[in-house]
N, C-alpha and C. Protein backbone atom coordinates (compact mmCIF):
# COMPACT_ATOMS: atom_id res chain seq x y z
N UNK A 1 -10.61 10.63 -27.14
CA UNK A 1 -9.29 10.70 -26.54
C UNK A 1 -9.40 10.26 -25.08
N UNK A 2 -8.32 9.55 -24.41
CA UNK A 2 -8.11 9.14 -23.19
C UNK A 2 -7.92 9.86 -22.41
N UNK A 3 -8.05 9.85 -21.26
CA UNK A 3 -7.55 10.54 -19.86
C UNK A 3 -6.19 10.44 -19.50
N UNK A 4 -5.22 10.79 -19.50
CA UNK A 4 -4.14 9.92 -18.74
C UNK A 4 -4.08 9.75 -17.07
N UNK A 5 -4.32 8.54 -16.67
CA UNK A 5 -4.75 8.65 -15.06
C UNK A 5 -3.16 7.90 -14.34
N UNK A 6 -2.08 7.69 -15.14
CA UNK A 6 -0.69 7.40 -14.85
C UNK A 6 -0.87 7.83 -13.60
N UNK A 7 -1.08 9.28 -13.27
CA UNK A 7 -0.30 9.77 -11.88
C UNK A 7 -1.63 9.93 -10.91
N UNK A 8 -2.36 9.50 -10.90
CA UNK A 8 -3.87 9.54 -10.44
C UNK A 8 -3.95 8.59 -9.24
N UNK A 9 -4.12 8.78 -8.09
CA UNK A 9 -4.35 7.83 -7.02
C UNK A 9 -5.74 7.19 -6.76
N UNK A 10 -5.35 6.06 -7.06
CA UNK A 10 -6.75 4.89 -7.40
C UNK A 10 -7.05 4.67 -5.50
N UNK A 11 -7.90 5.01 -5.24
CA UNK A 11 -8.58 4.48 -4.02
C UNK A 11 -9.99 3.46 -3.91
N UNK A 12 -9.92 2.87 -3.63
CA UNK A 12 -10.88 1.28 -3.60
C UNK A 12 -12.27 1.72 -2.61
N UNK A 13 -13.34 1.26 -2.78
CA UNK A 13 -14.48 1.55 -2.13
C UNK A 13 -14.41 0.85 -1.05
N UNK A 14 -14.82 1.81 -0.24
CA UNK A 14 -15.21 1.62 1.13
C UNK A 14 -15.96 0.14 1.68
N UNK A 15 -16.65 -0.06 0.55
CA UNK A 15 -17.78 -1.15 0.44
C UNK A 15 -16.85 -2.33 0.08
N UNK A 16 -16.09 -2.34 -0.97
CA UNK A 16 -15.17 -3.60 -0.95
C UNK A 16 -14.53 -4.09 0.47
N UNK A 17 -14.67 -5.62 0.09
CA UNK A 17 -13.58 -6.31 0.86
C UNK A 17 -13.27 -7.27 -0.08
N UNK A 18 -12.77 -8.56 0.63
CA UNK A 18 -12.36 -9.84 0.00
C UNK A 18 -12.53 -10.68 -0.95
N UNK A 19 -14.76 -11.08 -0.47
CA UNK A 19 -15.22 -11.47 -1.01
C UNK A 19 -16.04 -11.34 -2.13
N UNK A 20 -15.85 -9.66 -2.51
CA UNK A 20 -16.99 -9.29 -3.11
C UNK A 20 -16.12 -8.46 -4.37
N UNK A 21 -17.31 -8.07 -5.29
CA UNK A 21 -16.65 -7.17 -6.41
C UNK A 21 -15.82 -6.05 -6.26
N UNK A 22 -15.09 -5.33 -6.31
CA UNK A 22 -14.16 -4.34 -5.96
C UNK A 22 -13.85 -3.03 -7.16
N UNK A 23 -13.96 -1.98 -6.54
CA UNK A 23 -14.06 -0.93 -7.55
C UNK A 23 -13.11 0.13 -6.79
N UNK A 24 -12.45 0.92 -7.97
CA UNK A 24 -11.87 1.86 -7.77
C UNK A 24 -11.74 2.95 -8.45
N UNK A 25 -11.50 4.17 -7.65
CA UNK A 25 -12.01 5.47 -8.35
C UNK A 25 -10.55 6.35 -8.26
N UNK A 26 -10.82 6.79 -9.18
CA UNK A 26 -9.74 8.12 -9.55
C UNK A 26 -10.07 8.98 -10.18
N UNK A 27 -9.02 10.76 -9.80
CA UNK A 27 -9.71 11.81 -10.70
C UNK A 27 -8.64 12.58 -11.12
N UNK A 28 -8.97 12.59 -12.31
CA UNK A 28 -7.86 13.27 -13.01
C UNK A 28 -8.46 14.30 -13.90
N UNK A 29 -7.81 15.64 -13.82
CA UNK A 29 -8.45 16.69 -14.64
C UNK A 29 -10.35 16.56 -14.21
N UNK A 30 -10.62 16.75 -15.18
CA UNK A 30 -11.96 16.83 -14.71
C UNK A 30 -12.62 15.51 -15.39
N UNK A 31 -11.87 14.11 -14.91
CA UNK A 31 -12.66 13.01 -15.32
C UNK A 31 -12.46 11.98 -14.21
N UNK A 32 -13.57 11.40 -14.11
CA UNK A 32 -13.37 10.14 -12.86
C UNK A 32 -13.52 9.17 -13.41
N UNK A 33 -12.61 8.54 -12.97
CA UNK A 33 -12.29 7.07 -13.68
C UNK A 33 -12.83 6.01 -12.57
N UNK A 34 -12.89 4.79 -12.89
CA UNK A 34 -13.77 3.48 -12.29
C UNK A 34 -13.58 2.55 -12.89
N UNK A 35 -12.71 1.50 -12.05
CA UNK A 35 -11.86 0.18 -12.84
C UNK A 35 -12.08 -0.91 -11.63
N UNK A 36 -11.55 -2.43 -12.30
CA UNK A 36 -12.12 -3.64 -10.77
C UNK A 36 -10.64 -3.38 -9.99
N UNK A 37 -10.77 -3.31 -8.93
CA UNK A 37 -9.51 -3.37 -7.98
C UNK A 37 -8.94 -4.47 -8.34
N UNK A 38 -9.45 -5.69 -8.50
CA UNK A 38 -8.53 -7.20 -8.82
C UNK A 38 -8.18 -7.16 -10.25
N UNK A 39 -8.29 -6.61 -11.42
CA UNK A 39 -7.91 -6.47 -12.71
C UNK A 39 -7.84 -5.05 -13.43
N UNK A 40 -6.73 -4.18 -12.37
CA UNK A 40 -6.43 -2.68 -12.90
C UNK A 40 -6.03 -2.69 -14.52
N UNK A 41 -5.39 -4.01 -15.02
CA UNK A 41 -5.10 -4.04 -16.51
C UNK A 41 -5.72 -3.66 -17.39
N UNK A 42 -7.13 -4.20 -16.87
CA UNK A 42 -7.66 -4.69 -17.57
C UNK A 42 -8.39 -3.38 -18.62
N UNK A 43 -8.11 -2.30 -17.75
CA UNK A 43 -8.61 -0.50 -18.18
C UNK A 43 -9.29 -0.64 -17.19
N UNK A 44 -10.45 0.99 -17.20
CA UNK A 44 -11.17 1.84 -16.22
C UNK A 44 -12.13 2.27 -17.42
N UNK A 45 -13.41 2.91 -16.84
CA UNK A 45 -14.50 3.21 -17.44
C UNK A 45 -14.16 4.70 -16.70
N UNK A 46 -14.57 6.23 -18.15
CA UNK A 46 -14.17 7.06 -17.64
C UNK A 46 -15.48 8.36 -17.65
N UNK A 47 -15.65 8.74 -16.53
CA UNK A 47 -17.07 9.75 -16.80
C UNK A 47 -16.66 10.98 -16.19
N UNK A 48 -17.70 11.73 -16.95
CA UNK A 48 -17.59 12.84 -16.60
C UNK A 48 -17.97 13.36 -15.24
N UNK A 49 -18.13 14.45 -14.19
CA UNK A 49 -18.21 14.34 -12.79
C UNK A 49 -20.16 14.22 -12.89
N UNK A 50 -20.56 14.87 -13.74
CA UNK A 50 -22.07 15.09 -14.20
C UNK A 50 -22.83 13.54 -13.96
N UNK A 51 -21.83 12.76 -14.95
CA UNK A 51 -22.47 11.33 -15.21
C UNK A 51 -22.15 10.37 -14.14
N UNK A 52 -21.12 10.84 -13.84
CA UNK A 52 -20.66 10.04 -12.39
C UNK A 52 -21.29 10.42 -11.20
N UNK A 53 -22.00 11.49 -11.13
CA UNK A 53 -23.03 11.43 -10.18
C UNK A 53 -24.57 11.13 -10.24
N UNK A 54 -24.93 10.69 -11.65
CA UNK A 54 -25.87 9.99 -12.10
C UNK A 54 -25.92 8.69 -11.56
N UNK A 55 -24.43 7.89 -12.39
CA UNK A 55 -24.21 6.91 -12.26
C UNK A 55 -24.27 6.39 -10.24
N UNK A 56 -23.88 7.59 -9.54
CA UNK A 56 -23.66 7.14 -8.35
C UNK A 56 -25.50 7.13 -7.67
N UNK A 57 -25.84 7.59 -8.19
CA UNK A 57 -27.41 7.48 -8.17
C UNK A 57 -28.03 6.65 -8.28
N UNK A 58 -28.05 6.12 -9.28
CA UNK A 58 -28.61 5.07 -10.02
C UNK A 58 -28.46 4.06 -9.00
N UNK A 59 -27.12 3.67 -8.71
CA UNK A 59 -26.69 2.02 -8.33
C UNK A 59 -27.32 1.93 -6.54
N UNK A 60 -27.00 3.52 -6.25
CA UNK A 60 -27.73 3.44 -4.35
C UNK A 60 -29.30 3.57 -4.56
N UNK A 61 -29.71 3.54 -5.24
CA UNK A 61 -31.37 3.52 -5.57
C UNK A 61 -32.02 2.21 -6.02
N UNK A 62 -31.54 1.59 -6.90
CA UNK A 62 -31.63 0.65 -7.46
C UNK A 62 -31.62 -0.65 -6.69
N UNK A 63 -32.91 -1.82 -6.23
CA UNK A 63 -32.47 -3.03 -5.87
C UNK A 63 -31.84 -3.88 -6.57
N UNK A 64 -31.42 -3.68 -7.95
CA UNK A 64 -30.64 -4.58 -8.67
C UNK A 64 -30.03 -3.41 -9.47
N UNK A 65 -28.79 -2.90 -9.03
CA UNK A 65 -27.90 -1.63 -9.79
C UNK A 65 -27.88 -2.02 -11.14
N UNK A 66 -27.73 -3.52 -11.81
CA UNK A 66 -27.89 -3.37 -13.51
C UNK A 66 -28.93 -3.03 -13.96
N UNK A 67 -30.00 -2.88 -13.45
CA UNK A 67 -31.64 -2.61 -13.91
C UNK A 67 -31.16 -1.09 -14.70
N UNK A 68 -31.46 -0.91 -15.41
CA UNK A 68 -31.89 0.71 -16.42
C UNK A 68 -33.09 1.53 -16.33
């Protein structure tokens, strides 16, 4: 089942600008959502606060954040 993040205020990373990839986060109930700022259509990837602080781990550790 989905989140509904309708009323959820999407705020864009600090780290974005112009030229570069763009991400945005929202929290709704107890799920954080993460979608591209330039294609909100397109959906959001939705984690739990647990995995989302994994996930926020991973990518500031990592010299290449897709590495596993």
């Amino acid at each position: 089942m989905s989140t509904d993040f309708t009323a959820a205020t999407w705020r864009k990373s600090t780290r974005s600008n112009a030229d570069q990839e763009c991400v945005e986060l929202a929290k709704s109930g107890r799920t954080v959502g993460v979608r591209d700022s330039k294609t909100p259509e397109r959906g959001h990837l939705e984690l739990a606060p647990s995995s989302f602080g994994q996930f926020l781990t991973h990518v500031k550790t990592k010299a290449n954040p897709l590495e596993l």
